[in-house]
C-alpha atoms as a PDB file:
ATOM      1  CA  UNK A   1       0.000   0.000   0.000  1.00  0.00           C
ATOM      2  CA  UNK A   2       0.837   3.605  -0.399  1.00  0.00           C
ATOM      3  CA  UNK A   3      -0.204   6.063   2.371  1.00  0.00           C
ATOM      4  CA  UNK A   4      -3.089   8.418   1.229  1.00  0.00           C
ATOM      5  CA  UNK A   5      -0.559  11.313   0.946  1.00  0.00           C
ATOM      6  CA  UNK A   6       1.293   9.637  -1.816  1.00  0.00           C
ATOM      7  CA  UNK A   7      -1.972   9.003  -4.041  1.00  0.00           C
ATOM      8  CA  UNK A   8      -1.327  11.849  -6.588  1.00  0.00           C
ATOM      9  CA  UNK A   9       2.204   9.989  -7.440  1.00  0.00           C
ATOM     10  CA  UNK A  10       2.819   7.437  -9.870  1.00  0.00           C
ATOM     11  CA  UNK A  11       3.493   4.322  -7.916  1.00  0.00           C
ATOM     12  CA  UNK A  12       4.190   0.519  -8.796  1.00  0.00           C
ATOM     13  CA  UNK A  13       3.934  -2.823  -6.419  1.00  0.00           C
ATOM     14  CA  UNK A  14       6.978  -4.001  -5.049  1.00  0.00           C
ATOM     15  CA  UNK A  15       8.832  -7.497  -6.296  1.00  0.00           C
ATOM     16  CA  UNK A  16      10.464  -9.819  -4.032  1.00  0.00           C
ATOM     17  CA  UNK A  17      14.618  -8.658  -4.638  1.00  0.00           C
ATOM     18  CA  UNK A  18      13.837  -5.106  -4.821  1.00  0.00           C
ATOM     19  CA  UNK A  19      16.496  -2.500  -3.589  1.00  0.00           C
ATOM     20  CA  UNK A  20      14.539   0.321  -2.111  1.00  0.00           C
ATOM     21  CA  UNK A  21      15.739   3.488  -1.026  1.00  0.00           C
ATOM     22  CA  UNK A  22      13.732   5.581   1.490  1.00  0.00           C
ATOM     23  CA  UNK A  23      11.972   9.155   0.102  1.00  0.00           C
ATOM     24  CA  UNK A  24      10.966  12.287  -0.151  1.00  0.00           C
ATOM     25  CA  UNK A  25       8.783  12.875  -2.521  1.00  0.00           C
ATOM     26  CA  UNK A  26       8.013  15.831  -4.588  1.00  0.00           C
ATOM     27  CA  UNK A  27       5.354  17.871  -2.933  1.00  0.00           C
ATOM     28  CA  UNK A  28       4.341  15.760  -0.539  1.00  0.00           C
ATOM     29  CA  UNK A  29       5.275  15.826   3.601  1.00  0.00           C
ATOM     30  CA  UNK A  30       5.358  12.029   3.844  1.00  0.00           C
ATOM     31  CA  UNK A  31       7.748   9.831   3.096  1.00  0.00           C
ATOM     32  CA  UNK A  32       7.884   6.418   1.965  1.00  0.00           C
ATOM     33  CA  UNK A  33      10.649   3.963  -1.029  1.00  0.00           C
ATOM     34  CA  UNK A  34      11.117   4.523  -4.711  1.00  0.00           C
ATOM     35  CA  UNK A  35      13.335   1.834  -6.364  1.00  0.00           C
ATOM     36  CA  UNK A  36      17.148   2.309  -6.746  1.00  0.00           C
ATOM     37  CA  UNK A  37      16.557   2.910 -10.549  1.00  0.00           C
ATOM     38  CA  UNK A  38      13.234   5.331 -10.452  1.00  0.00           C
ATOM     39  CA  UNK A  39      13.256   7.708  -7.727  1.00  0.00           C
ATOM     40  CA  UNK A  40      10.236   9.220  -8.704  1.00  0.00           C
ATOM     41  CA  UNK A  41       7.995   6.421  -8.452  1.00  0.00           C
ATOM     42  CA  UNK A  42       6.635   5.546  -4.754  1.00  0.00           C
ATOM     43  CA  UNK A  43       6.996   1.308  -4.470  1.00  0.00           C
ATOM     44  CA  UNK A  44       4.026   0.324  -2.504  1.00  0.00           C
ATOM     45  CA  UNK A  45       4.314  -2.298  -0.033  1.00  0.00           C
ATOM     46  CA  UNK A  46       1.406  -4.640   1.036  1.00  0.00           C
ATOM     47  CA  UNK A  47       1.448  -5.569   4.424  1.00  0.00           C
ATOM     48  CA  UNK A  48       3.760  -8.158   5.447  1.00  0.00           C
ATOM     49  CA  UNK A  49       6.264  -7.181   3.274  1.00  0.00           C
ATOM     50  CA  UNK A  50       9.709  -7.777   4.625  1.00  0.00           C
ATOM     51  CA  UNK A  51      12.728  -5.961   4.246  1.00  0.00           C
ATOM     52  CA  UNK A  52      16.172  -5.916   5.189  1.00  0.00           C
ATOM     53  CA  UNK A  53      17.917  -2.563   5.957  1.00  0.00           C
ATOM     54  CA  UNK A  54      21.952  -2.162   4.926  1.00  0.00           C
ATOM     55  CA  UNK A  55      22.213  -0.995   8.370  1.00  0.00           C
ATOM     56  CA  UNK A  56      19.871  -0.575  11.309  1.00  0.00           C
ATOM     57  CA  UNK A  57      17.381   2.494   9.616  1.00  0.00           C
ATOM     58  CA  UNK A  58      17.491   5.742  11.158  1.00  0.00           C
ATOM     59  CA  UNK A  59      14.303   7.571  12.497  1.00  0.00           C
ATOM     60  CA  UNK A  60      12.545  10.430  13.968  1.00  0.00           C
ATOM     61  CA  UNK A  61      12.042  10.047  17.570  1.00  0.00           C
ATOM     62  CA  UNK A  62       9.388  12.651  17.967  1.00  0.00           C
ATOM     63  CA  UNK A  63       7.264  15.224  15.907  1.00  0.00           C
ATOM     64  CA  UNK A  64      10.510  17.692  14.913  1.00  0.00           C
ATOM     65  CA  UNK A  65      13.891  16.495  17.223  1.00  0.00           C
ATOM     66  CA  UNK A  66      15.489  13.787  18.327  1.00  0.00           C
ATOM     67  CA  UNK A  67      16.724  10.448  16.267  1.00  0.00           C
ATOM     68  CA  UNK A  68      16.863   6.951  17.155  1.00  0.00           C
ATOM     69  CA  UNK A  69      18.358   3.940  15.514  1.00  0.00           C
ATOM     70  CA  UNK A  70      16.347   0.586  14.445  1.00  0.00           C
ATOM     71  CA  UNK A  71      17.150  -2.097  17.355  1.00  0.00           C
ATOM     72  CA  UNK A  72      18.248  -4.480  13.841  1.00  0.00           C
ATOM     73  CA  UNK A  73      17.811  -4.192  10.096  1.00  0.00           C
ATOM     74  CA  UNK A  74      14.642  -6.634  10.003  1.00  0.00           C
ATOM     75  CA  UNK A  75      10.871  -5.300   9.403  1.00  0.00           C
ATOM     76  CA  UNK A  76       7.683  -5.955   8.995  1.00  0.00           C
ATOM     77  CA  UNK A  77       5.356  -3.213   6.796  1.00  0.00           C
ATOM     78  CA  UNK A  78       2.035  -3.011   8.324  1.00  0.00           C
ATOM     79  CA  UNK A  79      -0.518  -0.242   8.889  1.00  0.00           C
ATOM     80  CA  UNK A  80      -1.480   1.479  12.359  1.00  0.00           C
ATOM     81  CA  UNK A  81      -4.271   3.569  13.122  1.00  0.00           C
ATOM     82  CA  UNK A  82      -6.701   2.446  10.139  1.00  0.00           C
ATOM     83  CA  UNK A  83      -9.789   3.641  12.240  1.00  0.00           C
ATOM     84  CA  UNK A  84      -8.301   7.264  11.936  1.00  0.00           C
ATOM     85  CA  UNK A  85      -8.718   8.512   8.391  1.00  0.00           C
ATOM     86  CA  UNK A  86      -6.302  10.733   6.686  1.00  0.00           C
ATOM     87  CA  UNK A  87      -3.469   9.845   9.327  1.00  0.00           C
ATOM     88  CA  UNK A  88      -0.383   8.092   7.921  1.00  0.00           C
ATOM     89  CA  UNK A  89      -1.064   4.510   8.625  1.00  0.00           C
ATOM     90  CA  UNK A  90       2.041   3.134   7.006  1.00  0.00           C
ATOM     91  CA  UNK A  91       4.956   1.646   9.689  1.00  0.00           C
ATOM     92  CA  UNK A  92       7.908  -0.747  10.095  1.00  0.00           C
ATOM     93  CA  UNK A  93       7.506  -3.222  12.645  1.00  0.00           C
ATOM     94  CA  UNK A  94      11.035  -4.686  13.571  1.00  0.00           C
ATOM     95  CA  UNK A  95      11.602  -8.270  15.140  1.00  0.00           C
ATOM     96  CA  UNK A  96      11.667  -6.498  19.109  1.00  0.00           C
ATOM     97  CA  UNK A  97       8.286  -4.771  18.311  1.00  0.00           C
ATOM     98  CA  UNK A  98       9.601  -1.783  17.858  1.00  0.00           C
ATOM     99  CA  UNK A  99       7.223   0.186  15.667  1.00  0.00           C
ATOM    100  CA  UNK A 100       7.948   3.184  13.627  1.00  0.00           C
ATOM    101  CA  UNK A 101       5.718   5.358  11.059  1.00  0.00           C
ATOM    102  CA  UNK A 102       7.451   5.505   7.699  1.00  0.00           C
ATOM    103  CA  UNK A 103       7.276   9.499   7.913  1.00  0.00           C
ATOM    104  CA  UNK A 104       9.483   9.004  10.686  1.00  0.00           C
ATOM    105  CA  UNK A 105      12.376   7.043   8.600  1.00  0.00           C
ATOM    106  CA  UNK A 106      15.469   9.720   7.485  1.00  0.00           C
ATOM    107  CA  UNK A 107      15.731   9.249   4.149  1.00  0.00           C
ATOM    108  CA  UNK A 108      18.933   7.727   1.961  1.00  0.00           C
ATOM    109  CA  UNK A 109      18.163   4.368   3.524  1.00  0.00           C
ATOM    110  CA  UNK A 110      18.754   0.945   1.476  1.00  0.00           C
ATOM    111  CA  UNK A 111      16.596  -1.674   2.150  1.00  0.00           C
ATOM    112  CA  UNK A 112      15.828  -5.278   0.020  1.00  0.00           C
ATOM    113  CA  UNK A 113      12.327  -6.668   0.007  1.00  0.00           C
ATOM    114  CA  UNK A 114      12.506 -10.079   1.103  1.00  0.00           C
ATOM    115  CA  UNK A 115       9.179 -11.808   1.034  1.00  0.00           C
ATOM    116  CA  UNK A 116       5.947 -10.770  -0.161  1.00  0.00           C
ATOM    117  CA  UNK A 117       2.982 -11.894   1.879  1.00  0.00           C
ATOM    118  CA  UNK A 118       0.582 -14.344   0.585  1.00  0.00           C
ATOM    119  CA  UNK A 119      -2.301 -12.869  -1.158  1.00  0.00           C
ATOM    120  CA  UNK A 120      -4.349 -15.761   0.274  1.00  0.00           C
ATOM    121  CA  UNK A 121      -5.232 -16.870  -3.342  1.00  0.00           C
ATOM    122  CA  UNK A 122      -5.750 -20.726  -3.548  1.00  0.00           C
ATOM    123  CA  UNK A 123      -3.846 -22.576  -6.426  1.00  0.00           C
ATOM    124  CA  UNK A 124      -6.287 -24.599  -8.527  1.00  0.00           C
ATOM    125  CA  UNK A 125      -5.036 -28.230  -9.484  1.00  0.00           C
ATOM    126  CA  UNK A 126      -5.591 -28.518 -13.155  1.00  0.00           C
ATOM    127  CA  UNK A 127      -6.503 -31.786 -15.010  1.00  0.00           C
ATOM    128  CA  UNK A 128      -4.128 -35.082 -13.307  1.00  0.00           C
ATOM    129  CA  UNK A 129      -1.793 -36.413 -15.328  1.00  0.00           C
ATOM    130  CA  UNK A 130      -1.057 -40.102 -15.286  1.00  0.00           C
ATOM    131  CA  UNK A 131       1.993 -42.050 -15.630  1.00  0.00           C
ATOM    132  CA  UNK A 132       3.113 -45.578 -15.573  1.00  0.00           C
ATOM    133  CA  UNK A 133       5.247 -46.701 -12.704  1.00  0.00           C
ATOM    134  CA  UNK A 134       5.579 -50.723 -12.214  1.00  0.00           C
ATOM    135  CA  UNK A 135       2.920 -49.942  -9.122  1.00  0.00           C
ATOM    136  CA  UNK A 136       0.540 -49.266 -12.226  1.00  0.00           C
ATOM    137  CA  UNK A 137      -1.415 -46.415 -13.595  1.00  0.00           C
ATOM    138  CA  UNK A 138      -1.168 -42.892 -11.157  1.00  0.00           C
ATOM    139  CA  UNK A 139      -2.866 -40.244 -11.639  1.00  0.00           C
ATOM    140  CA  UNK A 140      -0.845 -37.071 -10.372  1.00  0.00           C
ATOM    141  CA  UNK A 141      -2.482 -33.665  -9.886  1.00  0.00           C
ATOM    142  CA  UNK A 142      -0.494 -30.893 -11.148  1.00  0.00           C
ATOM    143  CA  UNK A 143      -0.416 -27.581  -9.795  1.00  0.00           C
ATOM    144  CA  UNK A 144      -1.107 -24.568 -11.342  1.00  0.00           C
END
């Protein structure tokens, strides 16, 4: 997902291998990743995305001051808040709990998505197969 403040920008899914670099974007306040080869395209990540950081990603501590490091380079995208609308709802969630807005992430950071999550769709077996083994005739569902 892209936060609502980064609607008006062209924007692509993220792939599984993808070096991301955290952004500022054009005319916006948020910020969010654009791929290491289009920095002007926002890469949307669904939930349950995970990354790896280069190095433990720097962030805001509070509203203007104040920075803290990532306890590790390992996170979880999700979204906070969803009952309040037009709040940023997107966040890293690293593997202490640790939870941090992506507004809050200082940009210039390199990160590699890892895993997608599943979309939940089921994989329909098409047609069986069969083959001859010296138990006899098997039919063998394929997946597709």
């Amino acid at each position: 997902m892209c936060d609502y403040s980064l609607e008006h920008l062209a924007s692509r899914d993220a792939r599984v291998a993808d070096r991301l670099v955290s952004s500022s974007f054009l005319n916006t306040l948020t910020r969010g990743f654009a791929a290491k080869d289009d920095p002007n395209t926002a890469v949307c990540l669904l939930p349950g995305t995970e990354l790896a950081f280069d190095t433990p990603p720097r962030y805001r501590s509070g509203a203007w001051f104040g920075k803290k490091s990532a306890p590790n380079t390992l996170a979880r995208f999700r979204q906070i808040n969803l009952t309040v609308p037009h709040a940023h709802h997107d966040a890293l969630e690293f593997t202490d709990g640790t939870v941090v807005p992506l507004t809050r992430l200082m940009t210039n950071q390199w990160a590699t998505v890892l895993q997608l999550p599943s979309t939940g769709q089921r994989i329909h077996a098409v047609p069986a197969r069969e083959f001859r083994s010296e138990l006899g005739t098997v039919s063998e569902p394929v997946l597709g």
